[in-house]
Protein backbone atom coordinates (compact mmCIF):
# COMPACT_ATOMS: atom_id res chain seq x y z
CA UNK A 1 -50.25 -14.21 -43.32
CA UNK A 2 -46.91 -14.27 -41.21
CA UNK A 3 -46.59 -16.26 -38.51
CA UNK A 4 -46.35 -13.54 -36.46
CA UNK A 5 -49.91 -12.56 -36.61
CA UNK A 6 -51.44 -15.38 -35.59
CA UNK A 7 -51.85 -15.22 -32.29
CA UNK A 8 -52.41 -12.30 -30.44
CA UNK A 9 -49.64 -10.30 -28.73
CA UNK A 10 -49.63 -11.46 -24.95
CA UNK A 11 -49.82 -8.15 -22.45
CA UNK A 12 -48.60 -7.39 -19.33
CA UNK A 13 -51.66 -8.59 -17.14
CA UNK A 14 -52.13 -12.01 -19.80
CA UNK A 15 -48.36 -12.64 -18.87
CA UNK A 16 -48.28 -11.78 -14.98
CA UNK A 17 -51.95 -14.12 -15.17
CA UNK A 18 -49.87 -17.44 -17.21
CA UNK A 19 -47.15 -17.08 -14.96
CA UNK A 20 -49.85 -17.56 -11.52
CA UNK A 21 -51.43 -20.12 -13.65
CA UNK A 22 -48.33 -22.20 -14.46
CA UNK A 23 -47.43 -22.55 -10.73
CA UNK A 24 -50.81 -23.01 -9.36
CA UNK A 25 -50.73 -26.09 -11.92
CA UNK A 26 -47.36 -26.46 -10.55
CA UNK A 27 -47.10 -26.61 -7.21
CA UNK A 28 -43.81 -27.67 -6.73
CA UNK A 29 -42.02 -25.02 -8.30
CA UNK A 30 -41.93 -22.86 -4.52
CA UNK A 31 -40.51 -26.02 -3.06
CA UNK A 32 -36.48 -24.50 -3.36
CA UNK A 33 -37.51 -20.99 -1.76
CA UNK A 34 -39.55 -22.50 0.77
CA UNK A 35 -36.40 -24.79 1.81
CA UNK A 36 -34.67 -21.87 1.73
CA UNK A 37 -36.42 -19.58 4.19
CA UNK A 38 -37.16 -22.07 6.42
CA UNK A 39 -33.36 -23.03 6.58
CA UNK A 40 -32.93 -19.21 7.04
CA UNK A 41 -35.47 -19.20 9.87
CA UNK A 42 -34.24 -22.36 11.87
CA UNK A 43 -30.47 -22.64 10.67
CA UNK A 44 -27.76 -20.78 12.56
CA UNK A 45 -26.92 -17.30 11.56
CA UNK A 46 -23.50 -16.20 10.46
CA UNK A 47 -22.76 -12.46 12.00
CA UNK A 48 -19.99 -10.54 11.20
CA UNK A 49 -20.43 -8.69 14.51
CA UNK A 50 -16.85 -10.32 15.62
CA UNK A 51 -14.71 -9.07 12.47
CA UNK A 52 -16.27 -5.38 12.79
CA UNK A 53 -15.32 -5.26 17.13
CA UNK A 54 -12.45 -3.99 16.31
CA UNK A 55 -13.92 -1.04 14.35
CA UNK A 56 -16.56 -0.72 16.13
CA UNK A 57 -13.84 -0.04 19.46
CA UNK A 58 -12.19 2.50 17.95
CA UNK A 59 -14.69 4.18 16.59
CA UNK A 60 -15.76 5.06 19.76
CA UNK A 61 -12.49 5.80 20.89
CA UNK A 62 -12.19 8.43 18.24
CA UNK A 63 -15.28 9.65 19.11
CA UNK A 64 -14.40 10.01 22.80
CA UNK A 65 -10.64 11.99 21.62
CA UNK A 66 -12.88 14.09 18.73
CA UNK A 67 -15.41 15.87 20.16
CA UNK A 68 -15.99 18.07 16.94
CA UNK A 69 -16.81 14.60 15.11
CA UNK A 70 -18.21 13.13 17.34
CA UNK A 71 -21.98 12.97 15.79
CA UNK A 72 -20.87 11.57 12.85
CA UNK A 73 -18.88 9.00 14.44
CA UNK A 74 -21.89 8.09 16.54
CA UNK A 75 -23.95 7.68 13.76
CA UNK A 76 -21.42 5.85 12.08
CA UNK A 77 -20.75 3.51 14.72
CA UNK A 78 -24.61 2.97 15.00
CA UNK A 79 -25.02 2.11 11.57
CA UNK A 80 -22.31 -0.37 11.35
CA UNK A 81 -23.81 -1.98 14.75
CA UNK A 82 -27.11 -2.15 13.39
CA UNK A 83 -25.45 -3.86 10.06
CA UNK A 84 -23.92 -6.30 12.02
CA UNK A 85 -26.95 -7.09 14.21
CA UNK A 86 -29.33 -7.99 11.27
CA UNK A 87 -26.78 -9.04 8.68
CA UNK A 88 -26.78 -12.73 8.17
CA UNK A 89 -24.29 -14.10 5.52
CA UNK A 90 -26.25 -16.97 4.53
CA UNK A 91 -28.39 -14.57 3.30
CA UNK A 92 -26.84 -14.43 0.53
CA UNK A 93 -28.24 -17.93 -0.43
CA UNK A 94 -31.47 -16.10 -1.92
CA UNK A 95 -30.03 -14.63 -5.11
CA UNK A 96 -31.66 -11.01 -5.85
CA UNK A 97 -30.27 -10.92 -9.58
CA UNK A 98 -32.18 -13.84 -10.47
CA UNK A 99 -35.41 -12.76 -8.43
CA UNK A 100 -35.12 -15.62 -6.18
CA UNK A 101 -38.13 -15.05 -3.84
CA UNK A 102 -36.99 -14.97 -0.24
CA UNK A 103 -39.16 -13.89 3.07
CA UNK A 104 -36.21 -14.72 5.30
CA UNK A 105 -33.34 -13.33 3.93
CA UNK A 106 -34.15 -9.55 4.50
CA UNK A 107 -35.51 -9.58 8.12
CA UNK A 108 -32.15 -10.50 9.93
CA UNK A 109 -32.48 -11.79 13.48
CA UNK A 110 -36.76 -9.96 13.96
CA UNK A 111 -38.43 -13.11 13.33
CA UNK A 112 -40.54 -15.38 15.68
CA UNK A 113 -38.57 -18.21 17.20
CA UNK A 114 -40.17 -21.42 16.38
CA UNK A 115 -37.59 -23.63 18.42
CA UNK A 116 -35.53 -22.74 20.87
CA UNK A 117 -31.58 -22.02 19.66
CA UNK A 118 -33.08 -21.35 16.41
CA UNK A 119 -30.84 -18.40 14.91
CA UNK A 120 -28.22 -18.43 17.06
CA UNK A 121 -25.20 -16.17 15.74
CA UNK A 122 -21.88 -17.75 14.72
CA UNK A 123 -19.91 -15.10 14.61
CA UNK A 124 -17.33 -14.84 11.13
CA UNK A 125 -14.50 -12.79 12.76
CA UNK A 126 -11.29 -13.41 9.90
CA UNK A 127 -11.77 -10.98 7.39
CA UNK A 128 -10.21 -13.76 4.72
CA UNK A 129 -12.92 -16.17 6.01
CA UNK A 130 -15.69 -13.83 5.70
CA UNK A 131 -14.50 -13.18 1.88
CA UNK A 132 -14.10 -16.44 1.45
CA UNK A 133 -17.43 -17.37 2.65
CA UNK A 134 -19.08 -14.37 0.55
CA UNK A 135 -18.05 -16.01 -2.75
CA UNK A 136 -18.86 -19.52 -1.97
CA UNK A 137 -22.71 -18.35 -0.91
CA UNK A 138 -22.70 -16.68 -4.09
CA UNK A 139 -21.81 -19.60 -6.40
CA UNK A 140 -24.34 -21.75 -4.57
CA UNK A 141 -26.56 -19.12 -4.64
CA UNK A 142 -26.50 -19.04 -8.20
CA UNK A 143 -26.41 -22.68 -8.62
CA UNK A 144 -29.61 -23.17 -6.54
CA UNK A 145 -31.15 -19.95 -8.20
CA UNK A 146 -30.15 -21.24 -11.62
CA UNK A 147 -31.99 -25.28 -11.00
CA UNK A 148 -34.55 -23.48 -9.92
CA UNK A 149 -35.31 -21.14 -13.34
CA UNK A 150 -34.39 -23.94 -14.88
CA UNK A 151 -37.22 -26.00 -13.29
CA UNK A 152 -40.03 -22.84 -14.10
CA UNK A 153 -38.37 -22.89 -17.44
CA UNK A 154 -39.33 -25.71 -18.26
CA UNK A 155 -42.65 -25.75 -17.47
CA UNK A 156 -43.08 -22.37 -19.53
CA UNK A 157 -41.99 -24.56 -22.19
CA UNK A 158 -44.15 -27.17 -21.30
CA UNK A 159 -41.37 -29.59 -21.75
CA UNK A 160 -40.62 -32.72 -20.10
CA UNK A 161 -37.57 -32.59 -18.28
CA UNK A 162 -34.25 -33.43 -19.84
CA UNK A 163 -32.49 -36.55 -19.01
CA UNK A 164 -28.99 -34.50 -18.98
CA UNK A 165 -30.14 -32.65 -16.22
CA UNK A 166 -26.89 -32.02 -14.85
CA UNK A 167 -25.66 -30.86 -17.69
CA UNK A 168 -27.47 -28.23 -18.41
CA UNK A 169 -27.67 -26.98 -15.15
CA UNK A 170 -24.07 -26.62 -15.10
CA UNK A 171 -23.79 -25.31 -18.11
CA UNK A 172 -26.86 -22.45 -16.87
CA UNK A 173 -24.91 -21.93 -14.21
CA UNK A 174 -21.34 -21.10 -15.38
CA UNK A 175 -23.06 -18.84 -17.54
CA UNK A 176 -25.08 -16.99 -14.87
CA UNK A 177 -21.58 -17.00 -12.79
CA UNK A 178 -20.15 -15.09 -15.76
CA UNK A 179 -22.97 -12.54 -15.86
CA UNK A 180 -22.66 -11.95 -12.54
CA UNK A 181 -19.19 -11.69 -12.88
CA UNK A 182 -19.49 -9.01 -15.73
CA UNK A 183 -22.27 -7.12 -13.65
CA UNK A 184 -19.62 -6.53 -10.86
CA UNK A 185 -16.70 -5.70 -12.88
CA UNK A 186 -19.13 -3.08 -14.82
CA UNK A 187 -19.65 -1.83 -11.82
CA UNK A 188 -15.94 -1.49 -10.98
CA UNK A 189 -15.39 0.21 -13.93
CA UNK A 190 -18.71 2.29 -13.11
CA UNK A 191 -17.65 3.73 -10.04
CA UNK A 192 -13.89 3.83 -10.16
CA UNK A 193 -13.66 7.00 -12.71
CA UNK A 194 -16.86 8.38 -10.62
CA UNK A 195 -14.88 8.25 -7.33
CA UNK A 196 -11.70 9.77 -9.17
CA UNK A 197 -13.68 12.39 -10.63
CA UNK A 198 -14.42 13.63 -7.18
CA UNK A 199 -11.24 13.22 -5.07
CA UNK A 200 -10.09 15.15 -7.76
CA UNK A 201 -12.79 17.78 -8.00
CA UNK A 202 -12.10 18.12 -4.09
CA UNK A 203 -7.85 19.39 -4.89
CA UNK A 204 -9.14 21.52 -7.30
CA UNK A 205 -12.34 22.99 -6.22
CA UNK A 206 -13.46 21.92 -2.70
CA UNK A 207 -16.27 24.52 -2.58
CA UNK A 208 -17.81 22.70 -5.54
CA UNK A 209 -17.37 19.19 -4.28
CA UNK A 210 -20.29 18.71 -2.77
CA UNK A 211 -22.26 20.27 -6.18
CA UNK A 212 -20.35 17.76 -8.00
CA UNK A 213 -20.62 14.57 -6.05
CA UNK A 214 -24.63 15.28 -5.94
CA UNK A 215 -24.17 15.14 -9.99
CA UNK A 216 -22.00 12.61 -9.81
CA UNK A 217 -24.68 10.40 -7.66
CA UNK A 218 -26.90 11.24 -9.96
CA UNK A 219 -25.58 10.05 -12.94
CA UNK A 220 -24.25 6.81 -11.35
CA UNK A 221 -28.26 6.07 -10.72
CA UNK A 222 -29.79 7.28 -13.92
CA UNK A 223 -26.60 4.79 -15.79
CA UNK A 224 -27.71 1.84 -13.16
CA UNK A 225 -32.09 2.26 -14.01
CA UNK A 226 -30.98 1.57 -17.99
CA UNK A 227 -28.67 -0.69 -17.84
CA UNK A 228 -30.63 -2.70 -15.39
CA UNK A 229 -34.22 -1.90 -17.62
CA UNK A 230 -31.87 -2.83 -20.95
CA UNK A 231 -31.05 -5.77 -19.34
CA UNK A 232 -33.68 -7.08 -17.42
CA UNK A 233 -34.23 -10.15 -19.75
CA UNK A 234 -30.88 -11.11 -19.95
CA UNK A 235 -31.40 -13.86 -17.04
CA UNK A 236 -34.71 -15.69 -18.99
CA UNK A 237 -32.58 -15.27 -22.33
CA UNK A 238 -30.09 -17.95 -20.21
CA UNK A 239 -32.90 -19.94 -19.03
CA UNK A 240 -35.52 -20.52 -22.12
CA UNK A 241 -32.86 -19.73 -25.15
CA UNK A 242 -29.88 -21.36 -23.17
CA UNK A 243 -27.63 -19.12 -25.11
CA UNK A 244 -24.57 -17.70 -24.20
CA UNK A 245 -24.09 -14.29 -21.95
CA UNK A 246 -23.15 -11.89 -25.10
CA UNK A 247 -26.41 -13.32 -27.04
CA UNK A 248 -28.24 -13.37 -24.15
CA UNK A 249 -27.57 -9.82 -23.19
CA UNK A 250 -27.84 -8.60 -27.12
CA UNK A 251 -31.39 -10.65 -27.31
CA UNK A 252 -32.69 -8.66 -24.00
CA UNK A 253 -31.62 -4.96 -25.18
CA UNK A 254 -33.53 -5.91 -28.31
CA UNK A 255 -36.52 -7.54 -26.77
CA UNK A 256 -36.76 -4.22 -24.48
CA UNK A 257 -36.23 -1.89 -27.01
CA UNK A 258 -39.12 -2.94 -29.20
CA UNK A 259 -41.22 -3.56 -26.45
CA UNK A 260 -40.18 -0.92 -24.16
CA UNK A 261 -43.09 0.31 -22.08
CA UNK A 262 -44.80 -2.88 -22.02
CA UNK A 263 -41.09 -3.98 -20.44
CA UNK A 264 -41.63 -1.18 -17.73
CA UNK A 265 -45.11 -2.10 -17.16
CA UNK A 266 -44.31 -5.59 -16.13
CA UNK A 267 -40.95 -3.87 -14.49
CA UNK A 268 -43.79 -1.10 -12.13
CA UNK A 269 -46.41 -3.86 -12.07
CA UNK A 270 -44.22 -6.83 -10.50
CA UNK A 271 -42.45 -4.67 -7.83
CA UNK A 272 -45.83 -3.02 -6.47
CA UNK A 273 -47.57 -6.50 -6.08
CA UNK A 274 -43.91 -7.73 -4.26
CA UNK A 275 -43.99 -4.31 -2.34
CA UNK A 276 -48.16 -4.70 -1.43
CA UNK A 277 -48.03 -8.46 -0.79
CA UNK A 278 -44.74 -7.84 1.78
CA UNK A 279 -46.86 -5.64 3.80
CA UNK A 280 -49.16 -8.62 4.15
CA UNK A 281 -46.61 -10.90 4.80
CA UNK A 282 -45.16 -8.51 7.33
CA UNK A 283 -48.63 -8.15 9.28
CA UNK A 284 -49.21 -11.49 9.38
CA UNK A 285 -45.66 -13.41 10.34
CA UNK A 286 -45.21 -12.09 13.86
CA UNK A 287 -46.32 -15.63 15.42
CA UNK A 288 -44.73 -18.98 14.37
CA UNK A 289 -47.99 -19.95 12.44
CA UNK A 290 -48.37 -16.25 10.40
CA UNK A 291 -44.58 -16.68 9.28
CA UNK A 292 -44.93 -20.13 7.95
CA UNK A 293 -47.49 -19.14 6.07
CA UNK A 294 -46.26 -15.71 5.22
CA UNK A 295 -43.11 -18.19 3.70
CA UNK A 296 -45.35 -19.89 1.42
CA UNK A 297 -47.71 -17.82 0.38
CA UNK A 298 -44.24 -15.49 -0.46
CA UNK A 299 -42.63 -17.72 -2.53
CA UNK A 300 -45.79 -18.35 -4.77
CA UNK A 301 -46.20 -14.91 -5.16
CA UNK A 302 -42.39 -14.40 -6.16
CA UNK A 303 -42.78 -17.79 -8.41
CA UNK A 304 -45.80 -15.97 -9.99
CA UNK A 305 -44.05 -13.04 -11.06
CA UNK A 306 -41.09 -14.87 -12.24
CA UNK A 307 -43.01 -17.49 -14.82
CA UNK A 308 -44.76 -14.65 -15.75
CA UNK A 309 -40.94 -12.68 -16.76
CA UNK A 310 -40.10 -15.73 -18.84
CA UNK A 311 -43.46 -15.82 -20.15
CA UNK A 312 -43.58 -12.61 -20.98
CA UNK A 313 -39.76 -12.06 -22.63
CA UNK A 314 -40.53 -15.84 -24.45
CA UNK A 315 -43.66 -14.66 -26.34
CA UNK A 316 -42.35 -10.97 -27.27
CA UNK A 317 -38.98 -12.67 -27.86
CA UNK A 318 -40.83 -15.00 -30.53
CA UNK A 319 -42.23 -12.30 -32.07
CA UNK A 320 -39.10 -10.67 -32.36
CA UNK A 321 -37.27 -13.60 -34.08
CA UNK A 322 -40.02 -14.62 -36.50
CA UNK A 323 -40.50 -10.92 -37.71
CA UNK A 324 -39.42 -10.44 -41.56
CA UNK A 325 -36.72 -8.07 -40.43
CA UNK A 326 -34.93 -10.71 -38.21
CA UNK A 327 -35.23 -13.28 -40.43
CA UNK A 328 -33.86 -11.41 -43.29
CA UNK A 329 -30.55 -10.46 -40.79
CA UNK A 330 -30.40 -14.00 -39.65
């Protein structure tokens, strides 16, 4: 009998329930996104509400000369005051791509003040210094999100930790900096012919620029859904295989392929308990108290569904690489 068959193909629910059960034996693991909100919560907050003033002034200048525009410049001007209001740089600390769980990061300045100064805006007004400070959070952002795979990893591995430590979590992240890196310069090269396309649709054909861009939209979304379902394990392929980005990303668009609706079923599955369990969160943190355990209780939930993705992509992965055909290629 292949080695395959002996044990029983783990589903969806068996891998969301292993990845609950490792943390709950595990407590530890929310320690990092607990730090994290709380230094969200009580730390200052860095606005760019000085670098878009300018803007924002004449904006409302133009509106004022423009009559005929001037809706759209209101609305305009509202969004971008909004953005600046709840936008908080440091934010960028809790890294979405590797489902870093974070309570904090997506409420901006409507949280309950625990101390008083707590949150207090320092405003980012050099444009340099704000794009400087955007790629710094991100490389610490992947450095903290990467120790902290590394550490749930592990324990879906049930291995002891590794005396070169260090090592390997530079060497995880580097290579999470280069997917990143990839990511955004396939999305360059995404949207660049898109937004070509349709300047020059409008020269040619205005009346059908507004058919077009609709089509174009929708393309640009139905590429972005695959290529973000085809590559969905490509982060736990870094973490349990420590492999490289090109095997990583070749080993996720086969795991997903051969275990495609099972894929979207954990895909559906995790972001409806994130989306239920946020309403909770959100009903209970308007006092001090409710947030601080809304914080907690968030980043177990979030630490849940993220053992149970490596859980998951390591069993069907196995399965995968022990099958006759692989072993054959290999």
């Amino acid at each position: 009998m292949n080695r395959v068959e002996e044990r029983p193909r783990l589903g969806v629910i068996d891998a969301i329930s292993a990845g609950f059960s490792i943390v709950s034996r595990n407590p530890w693991l929310i320690v990092l996104p607990v730090l994290l909100d709380v230094g969200l919560w009580l730390g200052p907050r860095l606005s760019i509400r000085g670098l878009l003033a300018p803007l924002l002034s004449t904006m409302a200048v133009t509106a004022a000369a423009s009559p005929e525009y001037q809706s759209a410049s209101e609305m305009s001007r509202r969004f971008l005051e909004q953005m600046a209001d709840h936008l908080n740089l440091l934010s960028l600390l809790a890294n979405g791509l590797l489902g870093f769980p974070s309570l904090i990061s997506g409420q901006g300045p409507d949280v309950p003040v625990l101390v008083e100064g707590a949150g207090r805006a320092v405003d980012v007004e050099s444009g340099a210094g704000a794009l400087g400070l955007v790629v710094i959070l991100i490389l610490a952002s992947l450095l903290i999100g990467g120790i902290y795979l590394m550490f749930i990893g592990q324990r879906v591995r049930d291995e002891v930790p590794a005396q070169n430590f260090w090592q390997r979590t530079g060497l995880i992240w580097a290579r999470l900096t280069l997917l990143s890196f990839a990511l955004f310069v396939a999305g360059i090269l995404l949207t660049l012919p898109l937004g070509l396309l349709l300047a020059l649709l409008s020269l040619v054909a205005p009346g059908a620029a507004a058919i077009g861009s609709s089509m174009v939209v929708v393309l640009a979304v139905w590429v972005v859904v695959w290529l973000s379902i085809a590559l969905f394990f490509a982060v736990p392929a870094i973490i349990l295989d420590e492999v490289g980005v090109g095997n990583a990303v070749w080993r996720s668009v086969n795991v997903v392929g051969r275990n495609f609706w099972p894929t979207i079923g954990l895909i559906l599955l995790s972001f409806f308990l994130s989306l239920g369990f946020s309403v909770i969160w959100q009903r209970i943190g308007v006092t001090p108290l409710g947030l601080a355990v809304s914080i907690v209780g968030n980043a177990y939930i979030g630490s849940g569904l993220v053992a149970a993705t490596l859980v998951f992509y390591g069993d069907r992965r196995r399965r995968w690489l022990e099958s006759p055909l692989a072993q054959r290629k290999m």
